[in-house]
PDB file of N, CA and C in Angstrom:
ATOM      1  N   UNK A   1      51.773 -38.038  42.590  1.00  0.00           N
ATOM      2  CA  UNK A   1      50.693 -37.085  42.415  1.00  0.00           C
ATOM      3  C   UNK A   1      49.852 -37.037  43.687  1.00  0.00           C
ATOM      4  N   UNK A   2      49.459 -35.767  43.888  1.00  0.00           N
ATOM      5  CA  UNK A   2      48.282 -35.754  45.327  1.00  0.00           C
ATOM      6  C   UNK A   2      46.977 -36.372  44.683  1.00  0.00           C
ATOM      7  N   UNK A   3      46.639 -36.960  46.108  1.00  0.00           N
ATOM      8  CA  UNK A   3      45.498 -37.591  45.983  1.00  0.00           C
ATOM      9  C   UNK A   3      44.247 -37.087  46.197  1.00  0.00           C
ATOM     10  N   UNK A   4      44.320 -35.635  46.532  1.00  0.00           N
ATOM     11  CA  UNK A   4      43.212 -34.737  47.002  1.00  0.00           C
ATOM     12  C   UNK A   4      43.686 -33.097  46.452  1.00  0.00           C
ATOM     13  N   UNK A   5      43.304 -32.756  45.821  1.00  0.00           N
ATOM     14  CA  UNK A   5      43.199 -30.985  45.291  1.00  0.00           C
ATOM     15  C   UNK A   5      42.242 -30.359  45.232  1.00  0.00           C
ATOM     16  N   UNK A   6      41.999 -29.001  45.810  1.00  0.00           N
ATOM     17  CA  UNK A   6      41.150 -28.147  46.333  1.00  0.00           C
ATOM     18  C   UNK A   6      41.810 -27.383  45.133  1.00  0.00           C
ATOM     19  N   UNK A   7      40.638 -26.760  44.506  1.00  0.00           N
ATOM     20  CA  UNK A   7      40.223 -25.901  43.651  1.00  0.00           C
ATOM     21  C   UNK A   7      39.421 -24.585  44.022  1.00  0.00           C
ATOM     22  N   UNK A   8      40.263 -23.202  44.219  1.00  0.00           N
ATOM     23  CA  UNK A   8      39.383 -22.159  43.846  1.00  0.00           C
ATOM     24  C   UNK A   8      38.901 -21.420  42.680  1.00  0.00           C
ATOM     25  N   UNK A   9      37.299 -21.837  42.455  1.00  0.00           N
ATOM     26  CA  UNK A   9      36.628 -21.435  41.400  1.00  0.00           C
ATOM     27  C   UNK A   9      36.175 -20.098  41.299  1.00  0.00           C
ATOM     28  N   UNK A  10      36.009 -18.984  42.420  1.00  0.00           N
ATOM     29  CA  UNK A  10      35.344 -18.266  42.611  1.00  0.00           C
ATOM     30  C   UNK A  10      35.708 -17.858  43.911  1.00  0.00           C
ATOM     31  N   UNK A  11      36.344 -16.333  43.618  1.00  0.00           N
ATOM     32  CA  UNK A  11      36.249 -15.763  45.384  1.00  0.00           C
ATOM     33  C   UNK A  11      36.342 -14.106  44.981  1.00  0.00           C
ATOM     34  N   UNK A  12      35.148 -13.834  45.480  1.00  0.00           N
ATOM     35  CA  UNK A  12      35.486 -12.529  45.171  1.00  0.00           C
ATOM     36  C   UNK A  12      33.411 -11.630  45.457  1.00  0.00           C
ATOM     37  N   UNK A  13      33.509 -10.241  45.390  1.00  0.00           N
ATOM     38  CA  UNK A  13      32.380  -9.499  45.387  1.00  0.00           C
ATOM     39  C   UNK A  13      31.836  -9.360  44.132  1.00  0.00           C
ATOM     40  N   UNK A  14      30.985  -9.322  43.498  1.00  0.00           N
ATOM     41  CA  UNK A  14      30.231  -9.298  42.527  1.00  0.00           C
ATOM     42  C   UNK A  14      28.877  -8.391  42.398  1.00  0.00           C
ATOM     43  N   UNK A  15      28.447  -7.540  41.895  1.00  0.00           N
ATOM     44  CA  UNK A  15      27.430  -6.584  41.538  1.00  0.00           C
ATOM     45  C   UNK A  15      26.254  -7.925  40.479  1.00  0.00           C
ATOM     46  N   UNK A  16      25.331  -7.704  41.347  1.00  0.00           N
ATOM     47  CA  UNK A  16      24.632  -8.881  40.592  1.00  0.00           C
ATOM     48  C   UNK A  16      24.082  -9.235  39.576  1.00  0.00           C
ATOM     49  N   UNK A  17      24.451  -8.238  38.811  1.00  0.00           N
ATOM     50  CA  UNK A  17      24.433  -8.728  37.017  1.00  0.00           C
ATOM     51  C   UNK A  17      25.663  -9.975  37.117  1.00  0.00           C
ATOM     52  N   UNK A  18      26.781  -9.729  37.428  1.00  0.00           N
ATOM     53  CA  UNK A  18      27.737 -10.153  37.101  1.00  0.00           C
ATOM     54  C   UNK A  18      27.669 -11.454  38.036  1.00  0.00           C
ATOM     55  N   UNK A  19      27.202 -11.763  39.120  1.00  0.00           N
ATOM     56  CA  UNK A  19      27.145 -12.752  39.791  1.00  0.00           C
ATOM     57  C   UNK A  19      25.995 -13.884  39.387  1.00  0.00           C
ATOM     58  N   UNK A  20      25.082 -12.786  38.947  1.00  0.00           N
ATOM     59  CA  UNK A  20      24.041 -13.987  38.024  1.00  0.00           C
ATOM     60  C   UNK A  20      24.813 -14.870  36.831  1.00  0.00           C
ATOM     61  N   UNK A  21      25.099 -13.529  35.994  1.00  0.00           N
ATOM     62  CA  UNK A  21      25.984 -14.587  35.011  1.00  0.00           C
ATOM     63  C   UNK A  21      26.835 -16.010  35.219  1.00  0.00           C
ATOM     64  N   UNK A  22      27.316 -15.447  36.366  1.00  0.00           N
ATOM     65  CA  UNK A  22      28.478 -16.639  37.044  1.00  0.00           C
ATOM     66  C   UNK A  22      28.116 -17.728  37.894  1.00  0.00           C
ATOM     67  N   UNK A  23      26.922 -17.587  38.128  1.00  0.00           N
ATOM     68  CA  UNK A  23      25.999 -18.721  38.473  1.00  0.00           C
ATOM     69  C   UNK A  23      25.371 -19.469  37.785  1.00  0.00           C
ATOM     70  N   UNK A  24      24.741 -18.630  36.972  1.00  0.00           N
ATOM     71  CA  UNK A  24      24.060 -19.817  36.127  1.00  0.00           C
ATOM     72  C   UNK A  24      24.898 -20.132  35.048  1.00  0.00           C
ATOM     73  N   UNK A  25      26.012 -19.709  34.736  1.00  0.00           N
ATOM     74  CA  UNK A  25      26.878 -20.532  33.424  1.00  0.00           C
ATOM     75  C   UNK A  25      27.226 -21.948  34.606  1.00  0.00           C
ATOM     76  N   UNK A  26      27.660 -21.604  35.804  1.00  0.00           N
ATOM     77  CA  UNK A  26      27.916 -23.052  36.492  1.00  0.00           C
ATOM     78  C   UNK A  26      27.011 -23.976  36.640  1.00  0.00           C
ATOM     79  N   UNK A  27      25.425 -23.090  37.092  1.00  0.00           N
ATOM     80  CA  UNK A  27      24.443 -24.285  37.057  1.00  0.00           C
ATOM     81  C   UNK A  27      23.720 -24.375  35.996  1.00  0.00           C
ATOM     82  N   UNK A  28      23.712 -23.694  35.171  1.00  0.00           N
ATOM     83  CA  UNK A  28      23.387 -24.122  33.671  1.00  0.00           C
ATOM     84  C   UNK A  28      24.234 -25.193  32.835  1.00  0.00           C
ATOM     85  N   UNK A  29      25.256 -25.155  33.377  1.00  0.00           N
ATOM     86  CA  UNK A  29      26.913 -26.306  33.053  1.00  0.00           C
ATOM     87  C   UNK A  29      26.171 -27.649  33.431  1.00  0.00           C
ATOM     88  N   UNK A  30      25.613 -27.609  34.450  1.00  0.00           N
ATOM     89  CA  UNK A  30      25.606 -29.076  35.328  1.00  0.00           C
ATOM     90  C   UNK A  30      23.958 -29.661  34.790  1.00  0.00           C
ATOM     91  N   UNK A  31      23.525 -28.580  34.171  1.00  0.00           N
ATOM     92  CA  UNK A  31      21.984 -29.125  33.872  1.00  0.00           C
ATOM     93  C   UNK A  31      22.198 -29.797  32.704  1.00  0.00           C
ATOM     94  N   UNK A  32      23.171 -29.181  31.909  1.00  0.00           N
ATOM     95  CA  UNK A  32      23.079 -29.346  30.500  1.00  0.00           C
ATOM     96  C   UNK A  32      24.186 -30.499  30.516  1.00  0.00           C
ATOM     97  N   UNK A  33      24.724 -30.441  31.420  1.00  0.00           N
ATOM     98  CA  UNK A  33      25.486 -32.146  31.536  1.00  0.00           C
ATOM     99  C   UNK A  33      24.559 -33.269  31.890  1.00  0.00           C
ATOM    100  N   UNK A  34      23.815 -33.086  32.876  1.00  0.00           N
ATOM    101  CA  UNK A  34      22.844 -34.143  32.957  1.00  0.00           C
ATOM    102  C   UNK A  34      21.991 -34.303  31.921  1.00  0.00           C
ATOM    103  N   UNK A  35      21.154 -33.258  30.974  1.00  0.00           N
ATOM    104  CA  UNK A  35      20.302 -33.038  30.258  1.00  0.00           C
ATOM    105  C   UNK A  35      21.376 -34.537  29.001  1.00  0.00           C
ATOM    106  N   UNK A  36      22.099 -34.184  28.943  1.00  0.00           N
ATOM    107  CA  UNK A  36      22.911 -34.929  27.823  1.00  0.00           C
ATOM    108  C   UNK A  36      22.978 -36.191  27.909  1.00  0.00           C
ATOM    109  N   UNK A  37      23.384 -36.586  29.654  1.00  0.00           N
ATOM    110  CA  UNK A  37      23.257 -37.731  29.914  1.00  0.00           C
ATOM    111  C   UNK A  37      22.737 -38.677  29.484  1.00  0.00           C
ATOM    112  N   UNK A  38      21.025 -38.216  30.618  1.00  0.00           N
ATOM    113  CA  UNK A  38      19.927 -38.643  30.527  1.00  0.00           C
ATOM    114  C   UNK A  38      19.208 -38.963  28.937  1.00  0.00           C
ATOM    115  N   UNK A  39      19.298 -38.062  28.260  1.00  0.00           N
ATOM    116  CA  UNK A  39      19.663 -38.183  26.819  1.00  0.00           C
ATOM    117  C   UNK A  39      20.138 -39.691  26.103  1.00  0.00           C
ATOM    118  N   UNK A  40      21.452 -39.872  26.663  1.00  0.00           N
ATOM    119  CA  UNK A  40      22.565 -40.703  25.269  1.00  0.00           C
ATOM    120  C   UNK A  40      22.123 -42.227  26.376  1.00  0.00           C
ATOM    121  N   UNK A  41      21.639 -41.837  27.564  1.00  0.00           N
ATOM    122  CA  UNK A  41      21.220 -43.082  27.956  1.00  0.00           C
ATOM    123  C   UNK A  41      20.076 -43.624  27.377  1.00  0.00           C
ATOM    124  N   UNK A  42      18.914 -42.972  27.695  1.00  0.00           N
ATOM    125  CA  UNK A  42      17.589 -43.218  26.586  1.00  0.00           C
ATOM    126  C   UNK A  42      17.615 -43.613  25.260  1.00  0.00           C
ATOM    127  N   UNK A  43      18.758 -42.850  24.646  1.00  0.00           N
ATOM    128  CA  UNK A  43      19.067 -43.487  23.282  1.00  0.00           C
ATOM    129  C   UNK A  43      19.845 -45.009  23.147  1.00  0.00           C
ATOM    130  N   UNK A  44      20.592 -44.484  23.707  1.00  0.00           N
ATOM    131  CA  UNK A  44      21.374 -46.132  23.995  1.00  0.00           C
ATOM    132  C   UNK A  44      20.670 -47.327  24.486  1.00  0.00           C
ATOM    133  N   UNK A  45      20.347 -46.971  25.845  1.00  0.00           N
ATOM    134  CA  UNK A  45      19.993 -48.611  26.516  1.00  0.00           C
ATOM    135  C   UNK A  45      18.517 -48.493  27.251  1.00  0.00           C
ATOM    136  N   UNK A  46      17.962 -47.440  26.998  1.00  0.00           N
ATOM    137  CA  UNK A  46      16.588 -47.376  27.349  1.00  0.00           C
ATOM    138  C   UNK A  46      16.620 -47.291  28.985  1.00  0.00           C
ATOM    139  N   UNK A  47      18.110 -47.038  30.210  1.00  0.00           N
ATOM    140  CA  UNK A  47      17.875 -47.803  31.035  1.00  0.00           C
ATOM    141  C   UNK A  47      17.734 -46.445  31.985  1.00  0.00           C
ATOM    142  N   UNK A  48      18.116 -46.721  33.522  1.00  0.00           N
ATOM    143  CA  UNK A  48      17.601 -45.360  33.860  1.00  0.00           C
ATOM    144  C   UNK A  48      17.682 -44.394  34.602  1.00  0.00           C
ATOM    145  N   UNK A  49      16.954 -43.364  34.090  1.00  0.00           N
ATOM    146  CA  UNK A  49      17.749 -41.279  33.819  1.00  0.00           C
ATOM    147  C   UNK A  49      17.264 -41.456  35.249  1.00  0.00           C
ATOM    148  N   UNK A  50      16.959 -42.115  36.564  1.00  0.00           N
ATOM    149  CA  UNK A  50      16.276 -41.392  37.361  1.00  0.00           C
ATOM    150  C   UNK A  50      16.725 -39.821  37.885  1.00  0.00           C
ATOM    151  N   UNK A  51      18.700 -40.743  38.343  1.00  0.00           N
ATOM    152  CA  UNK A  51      19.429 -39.829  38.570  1.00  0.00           C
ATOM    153  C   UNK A  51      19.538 -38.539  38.395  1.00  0.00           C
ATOM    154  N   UNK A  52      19.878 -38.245  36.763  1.00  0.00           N
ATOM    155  CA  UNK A  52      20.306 -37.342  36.429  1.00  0.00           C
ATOM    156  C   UNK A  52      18.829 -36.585  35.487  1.00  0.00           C
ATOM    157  N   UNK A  53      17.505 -37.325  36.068  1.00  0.00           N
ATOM    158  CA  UNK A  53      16.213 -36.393  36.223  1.00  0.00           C
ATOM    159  C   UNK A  53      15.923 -36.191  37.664  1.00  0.00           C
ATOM    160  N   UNK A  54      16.684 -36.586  38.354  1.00  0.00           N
ATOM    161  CA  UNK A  54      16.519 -35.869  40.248  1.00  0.00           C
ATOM    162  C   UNK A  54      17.544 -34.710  40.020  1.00  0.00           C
ATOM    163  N   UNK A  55      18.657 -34.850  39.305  1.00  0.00           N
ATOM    164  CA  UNK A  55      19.836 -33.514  39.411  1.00  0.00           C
ATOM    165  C   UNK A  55      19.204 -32.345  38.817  1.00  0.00           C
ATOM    166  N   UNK A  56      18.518 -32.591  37.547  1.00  0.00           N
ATOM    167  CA  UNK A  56      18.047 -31.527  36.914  1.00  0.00           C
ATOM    168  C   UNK A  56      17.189 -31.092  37.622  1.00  0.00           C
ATOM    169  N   UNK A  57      15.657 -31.762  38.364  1.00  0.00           N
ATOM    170  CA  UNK A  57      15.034 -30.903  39.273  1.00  0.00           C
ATOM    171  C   UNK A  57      15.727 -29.866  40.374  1.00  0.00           C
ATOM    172  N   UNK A  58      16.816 -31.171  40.897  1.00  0.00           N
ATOM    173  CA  UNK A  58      17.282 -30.093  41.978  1.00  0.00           C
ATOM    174  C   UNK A  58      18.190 -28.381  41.574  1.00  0.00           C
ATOM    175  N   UNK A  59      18.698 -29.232  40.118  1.00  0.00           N
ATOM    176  CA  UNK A  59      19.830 -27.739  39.667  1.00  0.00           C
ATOM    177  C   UNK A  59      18.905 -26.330  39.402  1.00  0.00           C
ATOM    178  N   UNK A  60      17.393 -27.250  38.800  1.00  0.00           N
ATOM    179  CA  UNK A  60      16.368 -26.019  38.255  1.00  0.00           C
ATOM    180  C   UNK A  60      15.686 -24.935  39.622  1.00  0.00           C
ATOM    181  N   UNK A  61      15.992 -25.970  40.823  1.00  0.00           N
ATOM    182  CA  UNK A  61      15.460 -25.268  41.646  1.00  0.00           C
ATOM    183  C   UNK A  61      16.509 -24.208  42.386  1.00  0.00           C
ATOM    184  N   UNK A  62      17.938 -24.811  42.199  1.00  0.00           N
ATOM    185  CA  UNK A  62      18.872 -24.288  42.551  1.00  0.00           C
ATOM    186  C   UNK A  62      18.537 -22.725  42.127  1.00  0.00           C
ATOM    187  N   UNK A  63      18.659 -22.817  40.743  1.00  0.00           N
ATOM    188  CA  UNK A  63      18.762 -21.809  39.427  1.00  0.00           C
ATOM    189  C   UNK A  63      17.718 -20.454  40.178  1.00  0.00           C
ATOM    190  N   UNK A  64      16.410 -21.344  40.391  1.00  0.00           N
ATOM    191  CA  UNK A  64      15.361 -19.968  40.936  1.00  0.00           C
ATOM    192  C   UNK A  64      15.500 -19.184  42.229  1.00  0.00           C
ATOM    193  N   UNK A  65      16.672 -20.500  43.253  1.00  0.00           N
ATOM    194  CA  UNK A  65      16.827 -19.982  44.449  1.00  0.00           C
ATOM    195  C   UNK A  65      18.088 -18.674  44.160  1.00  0.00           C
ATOM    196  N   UNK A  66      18.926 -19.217  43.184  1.00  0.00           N
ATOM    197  CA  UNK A  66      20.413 -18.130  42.959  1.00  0.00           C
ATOM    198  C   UNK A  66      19.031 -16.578  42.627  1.00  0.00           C
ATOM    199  N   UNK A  67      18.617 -16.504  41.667  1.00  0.00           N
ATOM    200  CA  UNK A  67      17.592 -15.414  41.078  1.00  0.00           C
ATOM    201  C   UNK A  67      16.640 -14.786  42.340  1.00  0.00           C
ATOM    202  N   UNK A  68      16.210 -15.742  42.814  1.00  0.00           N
ATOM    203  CA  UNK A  68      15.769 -14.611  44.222  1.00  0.00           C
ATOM    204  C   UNK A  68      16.900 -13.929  44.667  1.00  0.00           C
ATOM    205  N   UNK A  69      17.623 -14.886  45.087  1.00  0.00           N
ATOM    206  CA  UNK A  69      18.774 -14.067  46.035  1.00  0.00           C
ATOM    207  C   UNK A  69      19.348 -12.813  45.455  1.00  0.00           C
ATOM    208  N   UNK A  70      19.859 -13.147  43.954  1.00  0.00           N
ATOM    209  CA  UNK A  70      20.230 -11.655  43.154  1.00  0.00           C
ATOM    210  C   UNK A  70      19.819 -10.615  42.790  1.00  0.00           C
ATOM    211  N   UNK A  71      17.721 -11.035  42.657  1.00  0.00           N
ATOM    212  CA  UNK A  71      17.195  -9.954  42.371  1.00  0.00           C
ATOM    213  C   UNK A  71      17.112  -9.051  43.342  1.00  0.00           C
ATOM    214  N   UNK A  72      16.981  -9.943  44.740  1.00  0.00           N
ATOM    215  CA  UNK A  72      16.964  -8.929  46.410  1.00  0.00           C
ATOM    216  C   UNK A  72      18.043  -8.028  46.297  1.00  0.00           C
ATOM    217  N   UNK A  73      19.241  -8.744  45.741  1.00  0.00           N
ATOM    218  CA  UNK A  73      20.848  -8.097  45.641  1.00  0.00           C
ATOM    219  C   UNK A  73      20.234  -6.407  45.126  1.00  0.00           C
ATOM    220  N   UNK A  74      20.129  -6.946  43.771  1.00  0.00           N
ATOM    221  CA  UNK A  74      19.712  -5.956  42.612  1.00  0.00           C
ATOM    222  C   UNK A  74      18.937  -4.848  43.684  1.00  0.00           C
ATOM    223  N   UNK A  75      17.876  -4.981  43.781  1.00  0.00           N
ATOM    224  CA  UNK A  75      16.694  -4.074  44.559  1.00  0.00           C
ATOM    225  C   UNK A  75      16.914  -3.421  45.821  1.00  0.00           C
ATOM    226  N   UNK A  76      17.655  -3.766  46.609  1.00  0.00           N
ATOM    227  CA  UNK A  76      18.612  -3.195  47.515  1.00  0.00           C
ATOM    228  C   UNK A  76      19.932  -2.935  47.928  1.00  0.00           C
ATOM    229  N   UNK A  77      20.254  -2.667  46.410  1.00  0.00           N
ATOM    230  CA  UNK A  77      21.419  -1.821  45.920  1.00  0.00           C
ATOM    231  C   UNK A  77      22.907  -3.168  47.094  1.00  0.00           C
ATOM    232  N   UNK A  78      22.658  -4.224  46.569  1.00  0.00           N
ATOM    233  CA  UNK A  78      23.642  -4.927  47.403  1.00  0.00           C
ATOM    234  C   UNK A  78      24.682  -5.880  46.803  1.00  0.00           C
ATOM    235  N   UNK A  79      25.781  -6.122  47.326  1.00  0.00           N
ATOM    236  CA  UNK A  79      26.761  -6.999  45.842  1.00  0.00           C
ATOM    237  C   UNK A  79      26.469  -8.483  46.645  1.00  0.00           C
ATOM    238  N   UNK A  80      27.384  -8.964  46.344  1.00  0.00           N
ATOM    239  CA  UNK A  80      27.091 -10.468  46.777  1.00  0.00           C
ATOM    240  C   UNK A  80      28.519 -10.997  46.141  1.00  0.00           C
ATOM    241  N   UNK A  81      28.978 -11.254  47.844  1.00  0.00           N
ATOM    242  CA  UNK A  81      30.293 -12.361  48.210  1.00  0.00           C
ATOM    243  C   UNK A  81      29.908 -14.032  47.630  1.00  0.00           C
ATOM    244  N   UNK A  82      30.845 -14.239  46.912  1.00  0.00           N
ATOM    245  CA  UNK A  82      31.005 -15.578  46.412  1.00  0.00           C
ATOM    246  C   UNK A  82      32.070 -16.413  46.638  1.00  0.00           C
ATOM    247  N   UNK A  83      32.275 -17.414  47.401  1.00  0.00           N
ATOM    248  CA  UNK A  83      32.994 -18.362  47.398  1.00  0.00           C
ATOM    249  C   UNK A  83      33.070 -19.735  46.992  1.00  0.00           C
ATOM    250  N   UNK A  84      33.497 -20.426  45.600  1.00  0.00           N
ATOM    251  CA  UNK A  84      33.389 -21.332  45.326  1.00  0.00           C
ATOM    252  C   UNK A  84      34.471 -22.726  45.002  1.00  0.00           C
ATOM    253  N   UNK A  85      34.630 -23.242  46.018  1.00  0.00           N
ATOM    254  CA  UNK A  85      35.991 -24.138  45.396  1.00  0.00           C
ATOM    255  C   UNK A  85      35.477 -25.807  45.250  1.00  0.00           C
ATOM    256  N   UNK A  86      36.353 -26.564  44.538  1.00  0.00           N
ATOM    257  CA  UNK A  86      36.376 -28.107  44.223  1.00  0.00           C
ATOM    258  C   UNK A  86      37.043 -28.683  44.440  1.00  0.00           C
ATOM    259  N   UNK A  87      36.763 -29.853  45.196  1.00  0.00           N
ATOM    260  CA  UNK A  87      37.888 -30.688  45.858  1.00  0.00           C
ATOM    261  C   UNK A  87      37.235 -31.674  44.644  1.00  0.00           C
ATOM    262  N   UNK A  88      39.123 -32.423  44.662  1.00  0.00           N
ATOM    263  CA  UNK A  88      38.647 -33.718  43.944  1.00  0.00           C
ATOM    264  C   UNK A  88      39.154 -34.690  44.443  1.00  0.00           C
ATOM    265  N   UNK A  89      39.198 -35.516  44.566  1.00  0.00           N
ATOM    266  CA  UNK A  89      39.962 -36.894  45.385  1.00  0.00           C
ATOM    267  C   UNK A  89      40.320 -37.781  44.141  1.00  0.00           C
ATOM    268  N   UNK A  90      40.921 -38.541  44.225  1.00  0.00           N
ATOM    269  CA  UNK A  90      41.539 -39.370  43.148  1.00  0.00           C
ATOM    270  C   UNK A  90      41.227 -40.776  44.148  1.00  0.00           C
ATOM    271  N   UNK A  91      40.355 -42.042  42.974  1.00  0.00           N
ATOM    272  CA  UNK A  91      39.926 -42.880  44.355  1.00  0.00           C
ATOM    273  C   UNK A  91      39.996 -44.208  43.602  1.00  0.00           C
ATOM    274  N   UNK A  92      40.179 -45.177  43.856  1.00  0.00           N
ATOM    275  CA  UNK A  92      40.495 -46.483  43.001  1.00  0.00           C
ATOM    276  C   UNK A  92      39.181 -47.039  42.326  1.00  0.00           C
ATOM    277  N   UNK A  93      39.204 -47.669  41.486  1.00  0.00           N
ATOM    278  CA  UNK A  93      37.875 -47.591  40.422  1.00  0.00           C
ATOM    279  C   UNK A  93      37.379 -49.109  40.833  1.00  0.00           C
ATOM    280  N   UNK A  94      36.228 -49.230  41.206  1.00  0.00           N
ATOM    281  CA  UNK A  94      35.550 -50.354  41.587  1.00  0.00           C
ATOM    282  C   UNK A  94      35.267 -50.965  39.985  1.00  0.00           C
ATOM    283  N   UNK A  95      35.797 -52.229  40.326  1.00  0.00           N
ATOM    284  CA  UNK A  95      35.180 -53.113  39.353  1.00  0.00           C
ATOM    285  C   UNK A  95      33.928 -53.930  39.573  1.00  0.00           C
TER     286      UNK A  95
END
């Protein structure tokens, strides 16, 4: 098996209704993964969310920066190029 795969998630022009959508289902994905986290940790072991309460600030800010950019899209009649891919590496698990 390869030890490294590049993933294209996203390549293409978008009219920015449609590019909003496709942004925030991704960064709405990653909030609501941390949101869960941070969550089942608190419940569990009391121990701590710093992490994945630094991700959520940063994803929320992400979220307002994508919405400027689309509403400018929107208001001056403009689409917006998206390119999004994922590399993953496959990496030996520290004990």
């Amino acid at each position: 098996m390869e030890k490294q795969k590049t993933f294209k998630l996203i390549d293409g022009e978008f009219v920015p209704s449609d590019a909003r959508n496709i942004l925030f289902t991704l960064v709405n994905g990653k909030i609501n993964f941390h949101s869960q986290e941070s969550f089942g940790i608190k419940i569990r072991t009391s121990g701590d969310t710093s992490f994945h309460e630094k991700r959520i600030k940063e994803l929320t800010q992400t979220n307002i920066d994508i919405k400027k950019m689309v509403d400018y899209a929107k208001e001056n009649k403009l689409r917006l190029k998206i390119n999004g891919t994922i590399e993953i590496t496959l990496i030996n698990e520290k004990l």
